[in-house]
PDB file of N, CA and C in Angstrom:
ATOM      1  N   UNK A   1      -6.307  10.312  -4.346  1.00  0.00           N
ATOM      2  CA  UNK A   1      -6.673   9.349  -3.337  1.00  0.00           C
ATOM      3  C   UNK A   1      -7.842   9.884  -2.518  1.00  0.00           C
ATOM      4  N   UNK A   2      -7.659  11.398  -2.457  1.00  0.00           N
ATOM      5  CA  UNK A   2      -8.885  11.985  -1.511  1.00  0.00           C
ATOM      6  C   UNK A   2     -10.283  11.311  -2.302  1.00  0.00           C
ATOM      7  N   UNK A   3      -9.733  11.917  -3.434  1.00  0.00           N
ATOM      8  CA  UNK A   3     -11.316  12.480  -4.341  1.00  0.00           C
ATOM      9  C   UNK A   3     -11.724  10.502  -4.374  1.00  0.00           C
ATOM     10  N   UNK A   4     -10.701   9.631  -4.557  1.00  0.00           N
ATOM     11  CA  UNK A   4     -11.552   8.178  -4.545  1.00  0.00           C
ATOM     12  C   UNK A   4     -12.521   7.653  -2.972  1.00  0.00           C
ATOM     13  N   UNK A   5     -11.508   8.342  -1.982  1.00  0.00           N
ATOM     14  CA  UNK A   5     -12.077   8.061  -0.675  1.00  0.00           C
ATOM     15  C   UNK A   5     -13.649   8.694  -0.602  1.00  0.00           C
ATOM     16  N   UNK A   6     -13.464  10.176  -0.787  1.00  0.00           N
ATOM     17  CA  UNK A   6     -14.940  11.062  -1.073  1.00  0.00           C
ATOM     18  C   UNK A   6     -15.963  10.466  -1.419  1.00  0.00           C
ATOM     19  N   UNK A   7     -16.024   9.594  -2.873  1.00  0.00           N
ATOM     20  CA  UNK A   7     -16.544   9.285  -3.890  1.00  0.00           C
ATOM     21  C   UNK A   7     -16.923   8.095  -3.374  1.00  0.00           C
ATOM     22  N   UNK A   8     -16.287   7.473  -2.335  1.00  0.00           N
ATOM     23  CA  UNK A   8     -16.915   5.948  -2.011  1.00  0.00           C
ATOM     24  C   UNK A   8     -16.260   4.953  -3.022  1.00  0.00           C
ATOM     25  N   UNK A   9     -15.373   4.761  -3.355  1.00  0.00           N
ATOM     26  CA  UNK A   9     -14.709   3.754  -4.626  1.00  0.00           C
ATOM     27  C   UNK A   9     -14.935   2.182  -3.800  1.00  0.00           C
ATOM     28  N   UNK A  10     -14.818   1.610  -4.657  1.00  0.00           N
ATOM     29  CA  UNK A  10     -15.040  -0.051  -3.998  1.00  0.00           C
ATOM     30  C   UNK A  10     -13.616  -0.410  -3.620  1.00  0.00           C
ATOM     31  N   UNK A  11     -12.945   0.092  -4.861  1.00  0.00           N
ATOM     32  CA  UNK A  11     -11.194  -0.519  -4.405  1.00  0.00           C
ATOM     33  C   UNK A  11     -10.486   0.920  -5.308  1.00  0.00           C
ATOM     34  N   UNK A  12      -9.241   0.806  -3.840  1.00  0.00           N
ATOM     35  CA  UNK A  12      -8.598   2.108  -4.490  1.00  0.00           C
ATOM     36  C   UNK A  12      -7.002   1.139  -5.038  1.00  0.00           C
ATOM     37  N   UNK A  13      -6.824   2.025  -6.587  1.00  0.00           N
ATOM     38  CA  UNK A  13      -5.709   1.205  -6.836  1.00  0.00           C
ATOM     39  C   UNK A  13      -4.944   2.524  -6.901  1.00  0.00           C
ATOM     40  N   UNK A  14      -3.362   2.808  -6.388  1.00  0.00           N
ATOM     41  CA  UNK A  14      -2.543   3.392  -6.388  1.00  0.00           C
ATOM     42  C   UNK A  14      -0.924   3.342  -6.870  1.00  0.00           C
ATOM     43  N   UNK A  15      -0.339   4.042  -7.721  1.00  0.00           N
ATOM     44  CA  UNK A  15       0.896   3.431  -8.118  1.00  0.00           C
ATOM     45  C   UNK A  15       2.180   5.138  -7.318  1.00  0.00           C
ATOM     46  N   UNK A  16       2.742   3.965  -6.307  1.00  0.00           N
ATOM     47  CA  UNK A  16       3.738   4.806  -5.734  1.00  0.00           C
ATOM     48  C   UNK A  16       3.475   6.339  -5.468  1.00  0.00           C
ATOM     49  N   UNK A  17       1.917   5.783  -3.986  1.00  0.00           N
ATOM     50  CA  UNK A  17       0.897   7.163  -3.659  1.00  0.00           C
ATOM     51  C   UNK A  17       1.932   8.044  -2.672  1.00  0.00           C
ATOM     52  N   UNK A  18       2.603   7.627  -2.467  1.00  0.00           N
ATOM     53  CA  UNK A  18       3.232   8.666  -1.360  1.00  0.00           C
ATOM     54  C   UNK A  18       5.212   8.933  -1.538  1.00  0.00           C
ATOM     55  N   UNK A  19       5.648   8.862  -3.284  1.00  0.00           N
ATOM     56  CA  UNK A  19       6.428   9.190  -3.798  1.00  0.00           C
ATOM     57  C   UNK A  19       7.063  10.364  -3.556  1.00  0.00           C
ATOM     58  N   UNK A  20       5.987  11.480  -3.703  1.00  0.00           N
ATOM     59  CA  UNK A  20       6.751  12.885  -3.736  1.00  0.00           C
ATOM     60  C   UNK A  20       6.818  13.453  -2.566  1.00  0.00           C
ATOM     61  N   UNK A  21       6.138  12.961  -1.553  1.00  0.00           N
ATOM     62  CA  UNK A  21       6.364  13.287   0.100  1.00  0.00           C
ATOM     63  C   UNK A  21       7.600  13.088   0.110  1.00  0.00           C
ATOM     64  N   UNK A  22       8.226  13.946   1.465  1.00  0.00           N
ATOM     65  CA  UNK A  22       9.479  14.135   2.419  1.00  0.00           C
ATOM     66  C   UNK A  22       9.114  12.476   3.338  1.00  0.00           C
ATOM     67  N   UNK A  23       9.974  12.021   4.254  1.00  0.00           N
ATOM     68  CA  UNK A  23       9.912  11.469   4.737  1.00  0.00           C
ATOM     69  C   UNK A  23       8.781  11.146   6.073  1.00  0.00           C
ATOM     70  N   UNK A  24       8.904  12.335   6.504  1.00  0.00           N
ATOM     71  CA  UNK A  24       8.427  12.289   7.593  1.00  0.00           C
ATOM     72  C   UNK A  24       7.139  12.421   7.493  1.00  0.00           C
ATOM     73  N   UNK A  25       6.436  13.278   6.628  1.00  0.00           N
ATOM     74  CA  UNK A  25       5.315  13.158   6.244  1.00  0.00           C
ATOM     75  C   UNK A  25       4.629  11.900   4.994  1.00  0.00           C
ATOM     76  N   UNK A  26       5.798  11.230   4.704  1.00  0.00           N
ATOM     77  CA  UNK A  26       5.143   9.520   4.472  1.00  0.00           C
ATOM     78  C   UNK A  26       4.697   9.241   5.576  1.00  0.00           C
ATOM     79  N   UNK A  27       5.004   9.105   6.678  1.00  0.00           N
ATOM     80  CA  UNK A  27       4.848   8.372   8.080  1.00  0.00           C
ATOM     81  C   UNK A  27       3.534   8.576   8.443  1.00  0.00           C
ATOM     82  N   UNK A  28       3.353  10.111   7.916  1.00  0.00           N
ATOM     83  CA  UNK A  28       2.033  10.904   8.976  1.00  0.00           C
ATOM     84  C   UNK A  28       0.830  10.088   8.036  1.00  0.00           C
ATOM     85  N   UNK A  29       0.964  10.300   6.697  1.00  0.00           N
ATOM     86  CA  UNK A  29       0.109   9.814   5.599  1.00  0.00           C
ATOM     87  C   UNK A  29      -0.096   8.724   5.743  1.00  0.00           C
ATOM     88  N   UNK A  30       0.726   7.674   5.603  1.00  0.00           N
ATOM     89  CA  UNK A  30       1.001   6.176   5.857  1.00  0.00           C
ATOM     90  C   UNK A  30      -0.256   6.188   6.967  1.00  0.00           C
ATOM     91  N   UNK A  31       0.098   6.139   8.013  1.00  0.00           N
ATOM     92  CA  UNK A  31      -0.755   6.188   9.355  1.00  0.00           C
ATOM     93  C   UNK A  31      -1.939   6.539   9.271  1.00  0.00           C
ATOM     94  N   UNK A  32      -2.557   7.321   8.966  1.00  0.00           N
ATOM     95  CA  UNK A  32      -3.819   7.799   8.465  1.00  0.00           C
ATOM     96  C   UNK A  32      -4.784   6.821   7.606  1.00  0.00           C
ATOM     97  N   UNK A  33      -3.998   6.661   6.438  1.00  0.00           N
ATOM     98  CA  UNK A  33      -4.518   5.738   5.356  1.00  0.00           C
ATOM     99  C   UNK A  33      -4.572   4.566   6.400  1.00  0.00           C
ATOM    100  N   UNK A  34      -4.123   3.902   6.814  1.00  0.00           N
ATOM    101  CA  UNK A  34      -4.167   2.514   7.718  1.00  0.00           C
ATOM    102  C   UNK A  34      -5.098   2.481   8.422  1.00  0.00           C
ATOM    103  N   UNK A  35      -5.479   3.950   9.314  1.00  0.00           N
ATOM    104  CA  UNK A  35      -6.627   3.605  10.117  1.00  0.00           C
ATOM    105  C   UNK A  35      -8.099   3.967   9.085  1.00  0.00           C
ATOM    106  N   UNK A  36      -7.500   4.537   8.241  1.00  0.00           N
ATOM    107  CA  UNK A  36      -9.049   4.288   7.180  1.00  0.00           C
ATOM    108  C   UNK A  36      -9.417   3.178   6.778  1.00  0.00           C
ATOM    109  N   UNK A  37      -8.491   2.584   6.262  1.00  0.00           N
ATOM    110  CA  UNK A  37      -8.605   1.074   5.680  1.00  0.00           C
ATOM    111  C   UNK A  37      -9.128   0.567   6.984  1.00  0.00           C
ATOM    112  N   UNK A  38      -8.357   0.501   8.425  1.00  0.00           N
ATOM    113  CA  UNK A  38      -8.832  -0.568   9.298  1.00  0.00           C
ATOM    114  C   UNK A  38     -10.740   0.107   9.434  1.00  0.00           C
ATOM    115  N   UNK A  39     -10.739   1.513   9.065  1.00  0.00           N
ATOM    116  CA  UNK A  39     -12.431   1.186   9.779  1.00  0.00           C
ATOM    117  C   UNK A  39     -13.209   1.365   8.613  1.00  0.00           C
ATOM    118  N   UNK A  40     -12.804   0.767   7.059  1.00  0.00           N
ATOM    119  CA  UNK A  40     -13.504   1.045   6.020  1.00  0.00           C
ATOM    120  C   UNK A  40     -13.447  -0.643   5.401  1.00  0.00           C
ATOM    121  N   UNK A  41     -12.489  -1.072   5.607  1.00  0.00           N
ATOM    122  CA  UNK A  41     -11.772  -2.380   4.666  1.00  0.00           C
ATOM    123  C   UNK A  41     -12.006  -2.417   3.777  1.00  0.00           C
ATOM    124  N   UNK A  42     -11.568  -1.423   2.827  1.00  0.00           N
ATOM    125  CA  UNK A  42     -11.924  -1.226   1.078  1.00  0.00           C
ATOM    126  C   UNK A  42     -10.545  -1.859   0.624  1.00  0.00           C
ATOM    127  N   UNK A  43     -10.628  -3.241  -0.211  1.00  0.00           N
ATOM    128  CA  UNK A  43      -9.536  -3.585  -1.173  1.00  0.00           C
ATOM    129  C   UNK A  43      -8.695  -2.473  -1.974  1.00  0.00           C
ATOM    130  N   UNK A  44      -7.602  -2.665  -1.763  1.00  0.00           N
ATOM    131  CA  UNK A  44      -6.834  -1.841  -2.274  1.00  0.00           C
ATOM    132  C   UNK A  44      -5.101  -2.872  -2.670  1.00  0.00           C
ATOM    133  N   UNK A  45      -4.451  -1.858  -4.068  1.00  0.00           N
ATOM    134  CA  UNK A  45      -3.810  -2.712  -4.848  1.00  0.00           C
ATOM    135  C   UNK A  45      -2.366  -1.252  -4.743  1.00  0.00           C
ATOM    136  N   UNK A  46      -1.342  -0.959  -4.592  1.00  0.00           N
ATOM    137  CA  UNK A  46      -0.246  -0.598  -4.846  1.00  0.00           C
ATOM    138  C   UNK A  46       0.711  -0.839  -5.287  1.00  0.00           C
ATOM    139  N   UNK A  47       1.547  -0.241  -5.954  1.00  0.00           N
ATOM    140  CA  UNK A  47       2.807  -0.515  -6.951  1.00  0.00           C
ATOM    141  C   UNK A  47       3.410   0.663  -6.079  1.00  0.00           C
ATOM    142  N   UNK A  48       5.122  -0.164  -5.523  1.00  0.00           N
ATOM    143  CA  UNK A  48       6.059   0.351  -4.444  1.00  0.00           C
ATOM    144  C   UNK A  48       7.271  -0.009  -4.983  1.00  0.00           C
ATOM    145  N   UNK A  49       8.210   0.666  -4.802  1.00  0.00           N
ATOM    146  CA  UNK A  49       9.815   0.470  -4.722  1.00  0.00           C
ATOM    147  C   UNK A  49       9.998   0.357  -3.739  1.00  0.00           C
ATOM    148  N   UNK A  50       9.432   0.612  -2.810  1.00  0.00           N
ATOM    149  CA  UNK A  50      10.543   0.283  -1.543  1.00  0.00           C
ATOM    150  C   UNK A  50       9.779  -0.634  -0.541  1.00  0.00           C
ATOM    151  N   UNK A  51      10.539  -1.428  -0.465  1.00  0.00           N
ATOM    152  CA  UNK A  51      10.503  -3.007  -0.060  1.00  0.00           C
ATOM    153  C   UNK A  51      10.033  -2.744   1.039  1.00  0.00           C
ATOM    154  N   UNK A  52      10.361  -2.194   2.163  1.00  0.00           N
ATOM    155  CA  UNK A  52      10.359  -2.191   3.623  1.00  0.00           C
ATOM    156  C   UNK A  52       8.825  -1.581   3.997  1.00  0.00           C
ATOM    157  N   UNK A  53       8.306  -0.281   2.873  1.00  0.00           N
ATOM    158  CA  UNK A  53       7.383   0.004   2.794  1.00  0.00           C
ATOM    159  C   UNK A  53       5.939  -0.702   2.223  1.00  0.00           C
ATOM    160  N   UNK A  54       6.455  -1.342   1.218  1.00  0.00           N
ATOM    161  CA  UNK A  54       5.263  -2.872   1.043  1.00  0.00           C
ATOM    162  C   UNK A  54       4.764  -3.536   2.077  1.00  0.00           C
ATOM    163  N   UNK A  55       6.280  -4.224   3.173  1.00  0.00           N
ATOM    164  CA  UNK A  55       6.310  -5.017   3.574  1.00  0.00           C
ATOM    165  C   UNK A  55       5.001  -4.538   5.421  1.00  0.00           C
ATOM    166  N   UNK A  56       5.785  -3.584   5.477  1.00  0.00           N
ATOM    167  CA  UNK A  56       4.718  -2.501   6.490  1.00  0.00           C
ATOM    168  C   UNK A  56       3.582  -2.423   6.267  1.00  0.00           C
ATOM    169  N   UNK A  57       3.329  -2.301   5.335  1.00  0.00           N
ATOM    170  CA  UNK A  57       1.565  -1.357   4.860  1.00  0.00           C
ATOM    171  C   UNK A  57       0.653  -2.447   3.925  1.00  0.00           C
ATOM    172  N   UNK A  58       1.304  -3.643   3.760  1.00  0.00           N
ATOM    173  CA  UNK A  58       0.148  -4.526   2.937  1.00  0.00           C
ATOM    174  C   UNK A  58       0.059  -5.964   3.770  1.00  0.00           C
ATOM    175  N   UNK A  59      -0.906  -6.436   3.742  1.00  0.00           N
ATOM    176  CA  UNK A  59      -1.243  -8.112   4.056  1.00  0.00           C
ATOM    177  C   UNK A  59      -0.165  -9.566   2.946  1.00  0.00           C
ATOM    178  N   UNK A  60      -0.429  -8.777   1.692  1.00  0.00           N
ATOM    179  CA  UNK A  60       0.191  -9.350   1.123  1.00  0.00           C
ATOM    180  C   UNK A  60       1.510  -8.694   0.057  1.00  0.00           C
ATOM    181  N   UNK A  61       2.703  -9.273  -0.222  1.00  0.00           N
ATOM    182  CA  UNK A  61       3.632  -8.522  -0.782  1.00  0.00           C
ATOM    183  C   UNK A  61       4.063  -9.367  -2.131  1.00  0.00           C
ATOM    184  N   UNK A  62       3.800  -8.949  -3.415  1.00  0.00           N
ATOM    185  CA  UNK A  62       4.334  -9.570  -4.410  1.00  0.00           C
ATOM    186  C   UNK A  62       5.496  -9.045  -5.127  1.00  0.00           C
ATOM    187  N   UNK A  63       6.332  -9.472  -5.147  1.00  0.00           N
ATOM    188  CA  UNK A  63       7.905  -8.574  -5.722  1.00  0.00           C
ATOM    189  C   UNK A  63       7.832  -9.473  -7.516  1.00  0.00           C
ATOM    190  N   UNK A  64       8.262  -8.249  -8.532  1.00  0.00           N
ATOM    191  CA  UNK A  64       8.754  -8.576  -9.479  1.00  0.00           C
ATOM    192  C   UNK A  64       9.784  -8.279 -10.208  1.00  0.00           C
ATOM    193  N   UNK A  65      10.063  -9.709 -11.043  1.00  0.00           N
ATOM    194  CA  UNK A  65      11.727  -9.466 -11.832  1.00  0.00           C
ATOM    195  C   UNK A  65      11.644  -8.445 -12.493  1.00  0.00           C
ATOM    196  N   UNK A  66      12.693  -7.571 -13.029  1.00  0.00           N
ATOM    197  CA  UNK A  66      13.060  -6.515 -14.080  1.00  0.00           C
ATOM    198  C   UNK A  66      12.440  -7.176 -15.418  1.00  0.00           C
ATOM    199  N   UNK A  67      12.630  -6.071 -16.624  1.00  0.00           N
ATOM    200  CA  UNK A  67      11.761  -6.755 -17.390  1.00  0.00           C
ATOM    201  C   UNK A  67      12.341  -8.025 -18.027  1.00  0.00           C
ATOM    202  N   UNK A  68      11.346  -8.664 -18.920  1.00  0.00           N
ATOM    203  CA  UNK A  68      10.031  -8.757 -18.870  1.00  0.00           C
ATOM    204  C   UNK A  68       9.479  -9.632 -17.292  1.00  0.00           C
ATOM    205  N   UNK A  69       8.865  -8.412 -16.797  1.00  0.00           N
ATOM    206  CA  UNK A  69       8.057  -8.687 -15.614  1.00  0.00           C
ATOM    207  C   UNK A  69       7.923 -10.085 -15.242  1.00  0.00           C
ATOM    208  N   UNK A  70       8.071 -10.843 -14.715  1.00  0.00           N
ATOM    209  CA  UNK A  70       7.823 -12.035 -13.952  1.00  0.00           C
ATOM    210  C   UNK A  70       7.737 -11.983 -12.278  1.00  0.00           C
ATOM    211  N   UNK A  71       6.744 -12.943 -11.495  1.00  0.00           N
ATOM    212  CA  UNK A  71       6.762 -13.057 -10.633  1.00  0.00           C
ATOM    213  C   UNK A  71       7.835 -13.693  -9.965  1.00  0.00           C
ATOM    214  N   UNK A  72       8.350 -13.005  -8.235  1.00  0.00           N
ATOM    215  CA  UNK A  72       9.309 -13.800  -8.263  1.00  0.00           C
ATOM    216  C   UNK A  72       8.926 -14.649  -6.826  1.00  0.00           C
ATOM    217  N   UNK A  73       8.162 -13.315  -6.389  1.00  0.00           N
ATOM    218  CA  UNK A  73       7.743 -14.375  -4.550  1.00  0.00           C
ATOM    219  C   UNK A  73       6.306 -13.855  -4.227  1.00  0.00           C
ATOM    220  N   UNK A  74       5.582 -14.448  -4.184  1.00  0.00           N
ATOM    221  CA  UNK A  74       4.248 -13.513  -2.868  1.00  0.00           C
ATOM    222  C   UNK A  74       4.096 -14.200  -1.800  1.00  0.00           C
ATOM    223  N   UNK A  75       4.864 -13.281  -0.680  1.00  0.00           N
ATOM    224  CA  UNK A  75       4.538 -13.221   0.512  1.00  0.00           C
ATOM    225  C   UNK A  75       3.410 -12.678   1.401  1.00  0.00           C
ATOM    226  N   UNK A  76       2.813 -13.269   2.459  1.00  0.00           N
ATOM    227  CA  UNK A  76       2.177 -12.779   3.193  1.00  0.00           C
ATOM    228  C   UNK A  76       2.579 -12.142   4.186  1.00  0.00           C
ATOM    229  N   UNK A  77       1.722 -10.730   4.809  1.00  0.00           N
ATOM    230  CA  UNK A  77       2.701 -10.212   6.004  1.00  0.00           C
ATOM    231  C   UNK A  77       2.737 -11.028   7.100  1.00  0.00           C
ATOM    232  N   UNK A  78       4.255 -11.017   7.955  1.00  0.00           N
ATOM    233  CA  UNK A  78       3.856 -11.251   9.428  1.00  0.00           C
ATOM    234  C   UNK A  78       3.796 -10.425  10.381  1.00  0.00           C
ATOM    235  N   UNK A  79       3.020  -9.264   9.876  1.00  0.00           N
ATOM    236  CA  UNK A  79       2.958  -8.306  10.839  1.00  0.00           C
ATOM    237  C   UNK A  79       1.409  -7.834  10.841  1.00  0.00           C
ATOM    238  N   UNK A  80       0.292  -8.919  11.515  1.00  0.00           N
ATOM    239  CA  UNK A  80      -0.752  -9.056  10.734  1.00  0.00           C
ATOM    240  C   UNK A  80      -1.432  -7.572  11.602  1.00  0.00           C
ATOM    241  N   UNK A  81      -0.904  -7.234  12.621  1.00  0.00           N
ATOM    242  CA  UNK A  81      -1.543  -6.045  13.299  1.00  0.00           C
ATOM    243  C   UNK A  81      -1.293  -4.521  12.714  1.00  0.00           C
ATOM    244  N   UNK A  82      -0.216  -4.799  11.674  1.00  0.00           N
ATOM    245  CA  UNK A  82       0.210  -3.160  10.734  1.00  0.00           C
ATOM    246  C   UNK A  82      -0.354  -2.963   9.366  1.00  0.00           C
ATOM    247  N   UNK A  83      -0.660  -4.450   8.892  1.00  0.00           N
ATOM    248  CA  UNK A  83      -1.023  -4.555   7.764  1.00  0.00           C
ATOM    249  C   UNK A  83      -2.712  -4.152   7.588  1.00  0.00           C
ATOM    250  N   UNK A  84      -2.463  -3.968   6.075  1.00  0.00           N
ATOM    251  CA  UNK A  84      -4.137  -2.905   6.039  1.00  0.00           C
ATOM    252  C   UNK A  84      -4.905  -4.001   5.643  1.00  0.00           C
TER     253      UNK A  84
END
């Protein structure tokens, strides 16, 4: 994620970037990344398990069925001041 930020990427895509973190240092990370996005606004795409954490950290939230993959809802956040 550094080396895409460095590099200037147009859109960073990430699959379950903050997995192997402890908890508490999701939080610190989480937070960080948010205020980059708010003073960069580079599109960005994530793949999450945990719901609560989608629902926090994106504008928009798309959940899918087990396989074969289907869409089941995309929501928008209402938390338009947390969302990146």
């Amino acid at each position: 994620m550094a080396r895409a930020l460095i590099y200037g990427a147009n859109t960073l895509l990430m699959d379950e970037p903050f997995g192997a973190l402890d908890a508490q240092l999701k939080l610190v990370i989480e937070d960080e990344l948010m205020q980059l996005w708010h003073q960069e606004h580079r599109p960005s795409s994530t793949s999450r398990h945990d719901l609560t954490e989608a629902i926090t950290l994106a504008d928009r939230v798309v959940v899918f069925s087990s396989r074969p993959a289907q869409i089941l809802a995309i929501e928008t956040s209402t938390f338009p001041d947390l969302a990146i």
